[in-house]
Every structure is written in C-alpha cells, then in structure tokens.
PDB file of N, CA and C in Angstrom:
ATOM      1  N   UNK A   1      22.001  -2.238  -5.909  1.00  0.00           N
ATOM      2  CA  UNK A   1      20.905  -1.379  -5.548  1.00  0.00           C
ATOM      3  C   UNK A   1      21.417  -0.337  -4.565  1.00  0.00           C
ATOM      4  N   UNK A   2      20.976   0.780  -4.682  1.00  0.00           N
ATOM      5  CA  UNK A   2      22.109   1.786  -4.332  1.00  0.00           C
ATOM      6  C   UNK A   2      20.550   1.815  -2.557  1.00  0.00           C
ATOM      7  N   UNK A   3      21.409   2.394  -1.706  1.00  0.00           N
ATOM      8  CA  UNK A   3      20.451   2.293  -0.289  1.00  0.00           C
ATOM      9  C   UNK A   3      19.354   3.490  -0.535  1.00  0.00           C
ATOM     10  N   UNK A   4      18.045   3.351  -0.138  1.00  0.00           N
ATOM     11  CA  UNK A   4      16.853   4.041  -0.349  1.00  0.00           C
ATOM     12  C   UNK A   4      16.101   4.094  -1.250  1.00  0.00           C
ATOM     13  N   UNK A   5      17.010   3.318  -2.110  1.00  0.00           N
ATOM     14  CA  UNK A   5      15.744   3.292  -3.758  1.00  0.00           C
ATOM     15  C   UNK A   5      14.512   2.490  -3.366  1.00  0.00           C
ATOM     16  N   UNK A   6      14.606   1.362  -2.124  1.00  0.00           N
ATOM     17  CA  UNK A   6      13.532   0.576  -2.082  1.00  0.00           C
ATOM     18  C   UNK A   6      13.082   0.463  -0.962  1.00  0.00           C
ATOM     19  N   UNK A   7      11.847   1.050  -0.156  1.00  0.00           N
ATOM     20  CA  UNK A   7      11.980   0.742   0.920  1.00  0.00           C
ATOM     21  C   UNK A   7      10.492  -0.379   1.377  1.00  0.00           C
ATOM     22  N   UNK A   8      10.885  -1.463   2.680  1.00  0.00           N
ATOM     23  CA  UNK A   8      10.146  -2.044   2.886  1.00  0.00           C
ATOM     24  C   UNK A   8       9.433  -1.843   4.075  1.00  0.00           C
ATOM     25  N   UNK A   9       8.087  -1.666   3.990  1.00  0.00           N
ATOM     26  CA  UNK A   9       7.062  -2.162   5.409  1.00  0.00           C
ATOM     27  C   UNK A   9       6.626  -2.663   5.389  1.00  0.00           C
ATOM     28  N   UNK A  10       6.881  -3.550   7.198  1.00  0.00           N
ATOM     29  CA  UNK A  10       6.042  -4.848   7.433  1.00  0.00           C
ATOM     30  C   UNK A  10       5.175  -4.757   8.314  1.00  0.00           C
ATOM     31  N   UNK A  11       3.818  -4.901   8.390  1.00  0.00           N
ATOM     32  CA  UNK A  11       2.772  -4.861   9.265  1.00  0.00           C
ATOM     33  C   UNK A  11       3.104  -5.859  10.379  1.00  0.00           C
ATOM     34  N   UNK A  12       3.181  -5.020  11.710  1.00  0.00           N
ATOM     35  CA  UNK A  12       3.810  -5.534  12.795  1.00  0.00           C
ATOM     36  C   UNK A  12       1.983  -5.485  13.573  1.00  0.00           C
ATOM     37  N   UNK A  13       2.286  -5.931  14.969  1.00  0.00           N
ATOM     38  CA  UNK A  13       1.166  -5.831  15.622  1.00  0.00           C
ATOM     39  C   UNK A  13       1.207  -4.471  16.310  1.00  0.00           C
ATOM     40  N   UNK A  14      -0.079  -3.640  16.371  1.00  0.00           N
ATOM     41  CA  UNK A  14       0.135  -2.372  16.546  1.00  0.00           C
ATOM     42  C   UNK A  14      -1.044  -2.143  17.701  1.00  0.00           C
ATOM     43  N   UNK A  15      -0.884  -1.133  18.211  1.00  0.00           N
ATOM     44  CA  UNK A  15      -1.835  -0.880  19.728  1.00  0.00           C
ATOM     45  C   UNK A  15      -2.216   0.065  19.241  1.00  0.00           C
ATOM     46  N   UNK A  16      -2.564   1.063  18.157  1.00  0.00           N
ATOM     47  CA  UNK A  16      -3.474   2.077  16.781  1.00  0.00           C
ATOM     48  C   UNK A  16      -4.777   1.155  16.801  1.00  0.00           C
ATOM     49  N   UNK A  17      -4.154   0.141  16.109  1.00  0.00           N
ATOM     50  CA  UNK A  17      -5.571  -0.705  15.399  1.00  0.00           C
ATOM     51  C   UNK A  17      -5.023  -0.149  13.537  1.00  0.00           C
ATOM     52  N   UNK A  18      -5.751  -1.390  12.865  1.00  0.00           N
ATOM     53  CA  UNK A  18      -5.451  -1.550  11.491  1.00  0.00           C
ATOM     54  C   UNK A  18      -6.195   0.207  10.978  1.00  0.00           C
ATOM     55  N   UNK A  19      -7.344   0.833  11.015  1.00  0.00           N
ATOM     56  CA  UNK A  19      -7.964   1.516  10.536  1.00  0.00           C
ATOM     57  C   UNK A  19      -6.319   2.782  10.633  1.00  0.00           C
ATOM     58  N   UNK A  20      -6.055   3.199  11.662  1.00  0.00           N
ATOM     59  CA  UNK A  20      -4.921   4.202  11.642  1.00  0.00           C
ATOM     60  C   UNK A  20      -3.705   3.282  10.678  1.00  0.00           C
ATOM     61  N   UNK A  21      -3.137   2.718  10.633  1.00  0.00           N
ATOM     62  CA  UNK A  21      -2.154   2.209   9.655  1.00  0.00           C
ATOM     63  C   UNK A  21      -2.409   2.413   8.290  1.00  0.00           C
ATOM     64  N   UNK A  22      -3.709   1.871   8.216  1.00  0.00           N
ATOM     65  CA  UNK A  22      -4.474   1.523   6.927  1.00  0.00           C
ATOM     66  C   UNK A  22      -4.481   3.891   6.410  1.00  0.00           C
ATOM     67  N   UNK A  23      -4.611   4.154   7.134  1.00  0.00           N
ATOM     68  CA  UNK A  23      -4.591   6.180   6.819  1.00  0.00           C
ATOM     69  C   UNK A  23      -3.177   6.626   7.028  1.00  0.00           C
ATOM     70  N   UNK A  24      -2.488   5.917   7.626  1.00  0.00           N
ATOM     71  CA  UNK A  24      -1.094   5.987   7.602  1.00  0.00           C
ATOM     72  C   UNK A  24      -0.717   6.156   5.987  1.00  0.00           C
ATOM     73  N   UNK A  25      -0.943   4.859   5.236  1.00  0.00           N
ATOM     74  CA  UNK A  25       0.038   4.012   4.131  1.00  0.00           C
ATOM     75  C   UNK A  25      -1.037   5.286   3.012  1.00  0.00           C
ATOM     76  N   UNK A  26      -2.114   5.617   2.932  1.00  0.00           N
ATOM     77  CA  UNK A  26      -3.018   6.627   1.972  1.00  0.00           C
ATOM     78  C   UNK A  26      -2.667   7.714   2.847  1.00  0.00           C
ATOM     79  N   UNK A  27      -2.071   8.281   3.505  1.00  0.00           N
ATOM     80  CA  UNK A  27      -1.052   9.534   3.392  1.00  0.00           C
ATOM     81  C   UNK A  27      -0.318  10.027   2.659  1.00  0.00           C
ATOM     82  N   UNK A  28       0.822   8.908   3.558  1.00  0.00           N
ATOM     83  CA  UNK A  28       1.985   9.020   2.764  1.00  0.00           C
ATOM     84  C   UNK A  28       1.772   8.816   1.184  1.00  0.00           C
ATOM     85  N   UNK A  29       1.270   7.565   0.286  1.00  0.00           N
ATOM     86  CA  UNK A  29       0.849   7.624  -0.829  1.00  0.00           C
ATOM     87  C   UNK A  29       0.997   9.064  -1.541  1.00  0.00           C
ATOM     88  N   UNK A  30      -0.462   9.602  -0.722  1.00  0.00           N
ATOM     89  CA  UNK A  30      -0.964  11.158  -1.249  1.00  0.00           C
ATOM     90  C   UNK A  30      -0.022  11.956  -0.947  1.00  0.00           C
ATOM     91  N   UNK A  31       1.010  12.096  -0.120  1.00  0.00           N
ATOM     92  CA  UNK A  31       2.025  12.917  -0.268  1.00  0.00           C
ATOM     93  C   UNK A  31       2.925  13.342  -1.078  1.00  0.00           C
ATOM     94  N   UNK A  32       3.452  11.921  -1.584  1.00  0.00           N
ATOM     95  CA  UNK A  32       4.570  11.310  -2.167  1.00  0.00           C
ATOM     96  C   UNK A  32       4.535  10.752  -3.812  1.00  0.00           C
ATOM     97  N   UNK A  33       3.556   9.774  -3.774  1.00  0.00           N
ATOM     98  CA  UNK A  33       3.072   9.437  -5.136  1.00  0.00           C
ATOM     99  C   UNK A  33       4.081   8.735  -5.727  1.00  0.00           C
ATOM    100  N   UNK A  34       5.306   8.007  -5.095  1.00  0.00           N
ATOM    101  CA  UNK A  34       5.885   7.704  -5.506  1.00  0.00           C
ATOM    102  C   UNK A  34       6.261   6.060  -5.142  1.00  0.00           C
ATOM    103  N   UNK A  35       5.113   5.597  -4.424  1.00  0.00           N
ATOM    104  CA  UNK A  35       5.284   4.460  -3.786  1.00  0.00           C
ATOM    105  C   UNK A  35       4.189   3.487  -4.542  1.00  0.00           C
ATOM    106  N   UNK A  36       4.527   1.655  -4.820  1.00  0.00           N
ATOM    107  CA  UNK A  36       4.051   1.421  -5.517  1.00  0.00           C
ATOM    108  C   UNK A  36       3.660   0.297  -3.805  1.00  0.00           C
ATOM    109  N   UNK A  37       2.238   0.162  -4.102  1.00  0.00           N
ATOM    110  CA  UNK A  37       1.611  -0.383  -2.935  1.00  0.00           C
ATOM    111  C   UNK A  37       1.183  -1.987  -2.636  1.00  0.00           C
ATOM    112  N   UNK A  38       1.154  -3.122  -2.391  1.00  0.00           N
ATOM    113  CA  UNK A  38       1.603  -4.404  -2.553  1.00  0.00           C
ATOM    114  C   UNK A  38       0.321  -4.648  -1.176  1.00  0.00           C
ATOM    115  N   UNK A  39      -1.068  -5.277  -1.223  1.00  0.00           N
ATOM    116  CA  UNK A  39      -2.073  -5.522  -0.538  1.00  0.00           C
ATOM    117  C   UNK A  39      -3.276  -6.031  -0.507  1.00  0.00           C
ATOM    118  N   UNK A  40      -3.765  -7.007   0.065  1.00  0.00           N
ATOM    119  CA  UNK A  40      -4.962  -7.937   0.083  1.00  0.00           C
ATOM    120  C   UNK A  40      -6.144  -6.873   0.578  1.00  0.00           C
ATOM    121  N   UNK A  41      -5.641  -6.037   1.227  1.00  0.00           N
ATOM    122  CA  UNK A  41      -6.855  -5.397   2.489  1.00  0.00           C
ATOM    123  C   UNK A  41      -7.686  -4.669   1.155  1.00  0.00           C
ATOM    124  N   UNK A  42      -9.155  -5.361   1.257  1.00  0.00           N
ATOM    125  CA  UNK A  42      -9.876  -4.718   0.073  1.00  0.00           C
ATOM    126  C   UNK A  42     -10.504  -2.931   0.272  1.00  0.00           C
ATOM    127  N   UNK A  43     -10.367  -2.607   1.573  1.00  0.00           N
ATOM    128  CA  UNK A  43     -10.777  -1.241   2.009  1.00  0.00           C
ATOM    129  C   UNK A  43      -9.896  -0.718   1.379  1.00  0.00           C
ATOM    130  N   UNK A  44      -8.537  -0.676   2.295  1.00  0.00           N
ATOM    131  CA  UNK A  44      -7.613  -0.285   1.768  1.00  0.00           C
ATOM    132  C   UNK A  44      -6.831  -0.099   0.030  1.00  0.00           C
ATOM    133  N   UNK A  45      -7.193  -1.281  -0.852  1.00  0.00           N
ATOM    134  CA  UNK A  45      -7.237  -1.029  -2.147  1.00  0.00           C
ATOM    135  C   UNK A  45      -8.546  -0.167  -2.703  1.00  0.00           C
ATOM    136  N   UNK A  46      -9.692   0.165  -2.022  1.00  0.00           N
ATOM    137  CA  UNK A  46     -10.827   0.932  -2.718  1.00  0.00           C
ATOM    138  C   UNK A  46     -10.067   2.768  -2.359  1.00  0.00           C
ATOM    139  N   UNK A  47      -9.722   2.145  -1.406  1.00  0.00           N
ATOM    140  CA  UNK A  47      -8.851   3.824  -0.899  1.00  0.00           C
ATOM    141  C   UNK A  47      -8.013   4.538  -1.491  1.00  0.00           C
ATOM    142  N   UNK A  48      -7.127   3.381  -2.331  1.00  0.00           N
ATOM    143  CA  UNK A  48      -6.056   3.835  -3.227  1.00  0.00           C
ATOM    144  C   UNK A  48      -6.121   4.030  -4.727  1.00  0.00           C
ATOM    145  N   UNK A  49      -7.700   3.708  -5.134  1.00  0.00           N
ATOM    146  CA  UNK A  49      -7.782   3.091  -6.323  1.00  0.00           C
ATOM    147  C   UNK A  49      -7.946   4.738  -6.342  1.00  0.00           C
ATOM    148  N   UNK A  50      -8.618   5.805  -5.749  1.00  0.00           N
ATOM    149  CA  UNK A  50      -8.917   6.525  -5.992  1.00  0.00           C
ATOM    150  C   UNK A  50      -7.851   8.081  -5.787  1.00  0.00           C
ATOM    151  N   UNK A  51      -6.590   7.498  -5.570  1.00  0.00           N
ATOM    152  CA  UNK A  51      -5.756   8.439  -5.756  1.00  0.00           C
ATOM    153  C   UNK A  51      -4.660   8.109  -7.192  1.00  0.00           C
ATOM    154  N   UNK A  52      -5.115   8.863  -8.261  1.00  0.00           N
ATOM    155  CA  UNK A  52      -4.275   8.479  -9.733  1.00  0.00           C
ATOM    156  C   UNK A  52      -2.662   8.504  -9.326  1.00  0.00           C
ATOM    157  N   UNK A  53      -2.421   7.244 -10.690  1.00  0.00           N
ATOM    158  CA  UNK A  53      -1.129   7.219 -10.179  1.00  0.00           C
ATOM    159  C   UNK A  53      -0.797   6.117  -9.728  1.00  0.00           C
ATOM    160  N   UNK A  54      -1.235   5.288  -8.546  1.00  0.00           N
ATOM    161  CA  UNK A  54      -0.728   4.348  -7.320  1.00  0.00           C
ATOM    162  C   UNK A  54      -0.992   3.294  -7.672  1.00  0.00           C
ATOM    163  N   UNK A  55       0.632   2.984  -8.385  1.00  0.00           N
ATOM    164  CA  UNK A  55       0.091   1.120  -8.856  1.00  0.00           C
ATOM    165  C   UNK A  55      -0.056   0.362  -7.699  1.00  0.00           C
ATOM    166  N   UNK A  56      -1.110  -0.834  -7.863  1.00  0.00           N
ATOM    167  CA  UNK A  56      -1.473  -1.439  -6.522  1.00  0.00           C
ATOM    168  C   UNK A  56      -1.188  -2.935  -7.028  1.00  0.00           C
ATOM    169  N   UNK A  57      -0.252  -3.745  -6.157  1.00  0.00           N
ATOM    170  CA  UNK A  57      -0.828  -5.131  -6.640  1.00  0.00           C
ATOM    171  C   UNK A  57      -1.335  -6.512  -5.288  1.00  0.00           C
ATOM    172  N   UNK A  58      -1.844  -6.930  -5.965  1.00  0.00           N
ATOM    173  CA  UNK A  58      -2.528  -7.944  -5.084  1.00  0.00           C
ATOM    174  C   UNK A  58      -2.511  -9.299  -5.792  1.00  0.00           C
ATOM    175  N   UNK A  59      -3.285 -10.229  -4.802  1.00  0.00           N
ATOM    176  CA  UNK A  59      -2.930 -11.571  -5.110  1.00  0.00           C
ATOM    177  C   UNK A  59      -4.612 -11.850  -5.665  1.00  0.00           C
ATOM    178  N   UNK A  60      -4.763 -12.435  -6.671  1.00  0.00           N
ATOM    179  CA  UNK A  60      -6.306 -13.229  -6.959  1.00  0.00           C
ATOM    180  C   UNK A  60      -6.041 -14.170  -7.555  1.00  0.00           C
ATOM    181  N   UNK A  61      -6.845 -15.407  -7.350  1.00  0.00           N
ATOM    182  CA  UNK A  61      -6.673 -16.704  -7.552  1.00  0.00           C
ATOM    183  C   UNK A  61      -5.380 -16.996  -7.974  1.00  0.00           C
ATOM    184  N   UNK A  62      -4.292 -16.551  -7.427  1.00  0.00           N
ATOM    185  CA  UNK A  62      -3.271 -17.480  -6.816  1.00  0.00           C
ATOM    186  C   UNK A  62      -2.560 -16.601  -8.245  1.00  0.00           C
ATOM    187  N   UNK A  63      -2.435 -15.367  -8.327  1.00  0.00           N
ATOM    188  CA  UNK A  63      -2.009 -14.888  -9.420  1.00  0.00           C
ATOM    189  C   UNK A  63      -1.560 -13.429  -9.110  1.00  0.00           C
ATOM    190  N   UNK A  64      -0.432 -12.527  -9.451  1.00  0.00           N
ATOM    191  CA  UNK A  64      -0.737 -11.332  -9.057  1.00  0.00           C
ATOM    192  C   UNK A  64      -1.150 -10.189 -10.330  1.00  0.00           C
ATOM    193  N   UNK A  65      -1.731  -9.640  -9.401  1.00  0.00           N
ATOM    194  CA  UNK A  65      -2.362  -8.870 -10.257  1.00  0.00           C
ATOM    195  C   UNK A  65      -2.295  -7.632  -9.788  1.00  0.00           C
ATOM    196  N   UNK A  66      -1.539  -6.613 -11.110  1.00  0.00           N
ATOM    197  CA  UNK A  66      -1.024  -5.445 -11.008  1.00  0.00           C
ATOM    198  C   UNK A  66      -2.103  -4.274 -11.521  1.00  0.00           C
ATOM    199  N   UNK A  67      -2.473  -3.099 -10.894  1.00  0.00           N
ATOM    200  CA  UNK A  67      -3.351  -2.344 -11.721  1.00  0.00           C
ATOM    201  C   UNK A  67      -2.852  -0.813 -11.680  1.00  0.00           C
TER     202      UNK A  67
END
C-alpha cells in the first residue's frame, strides 16, 4: 500500500464538543468526495446521506452495512 492512499481518523476526546467534529468530517466529505465514511452517529449519517456520492457504512444487528 503505497503511503496516503488510506487515511485513518480516530475520534479522540475533544474540548469542540462532538457537534463541531461531526461538521468537521461533512466538510471535508463536501470538499473532497473522495472519502468513504465508516459511523454509528445517526445525525451524522442523515448528514451524509444527503451529499451524493459518500459511501457510508455502519454496523446493524451485528452486520455491516454499506450504502
């Protein structure tokens, strides 16, 4: 894997608060469009559902599920 093809973020504890992170990650998204997004936070997936494009996956009943 050549360096930058993949990059990872980990939700650390932040002194923002989740709501700025959470407009952070649907920024960049909308900037870029090139990031595939991996998340439980159901706000945050209604946020993304609505920018085309942004595969999202999440976990439901113990399964993942890609959309």
């Amino acid at each position: 894997m050549s360096s930058g093809s993949v990059r990872v973020f980990r939700r650390g504890a932040s002194a923002i608060g989740e709501e700025t992170l959470n407009d952070d990650i649907v920024e960049r998204v909308t900037a870029h469009r090139i990031y595939l997004v991996a998340t439980c936070d159901r706000e945050l997936k209604r946020r993304l559902r609505k920018i085309p494009g942004v595969p999202l996956i999440s976990i439901k009943e113990r399964r993942y599920q890609v959309e």
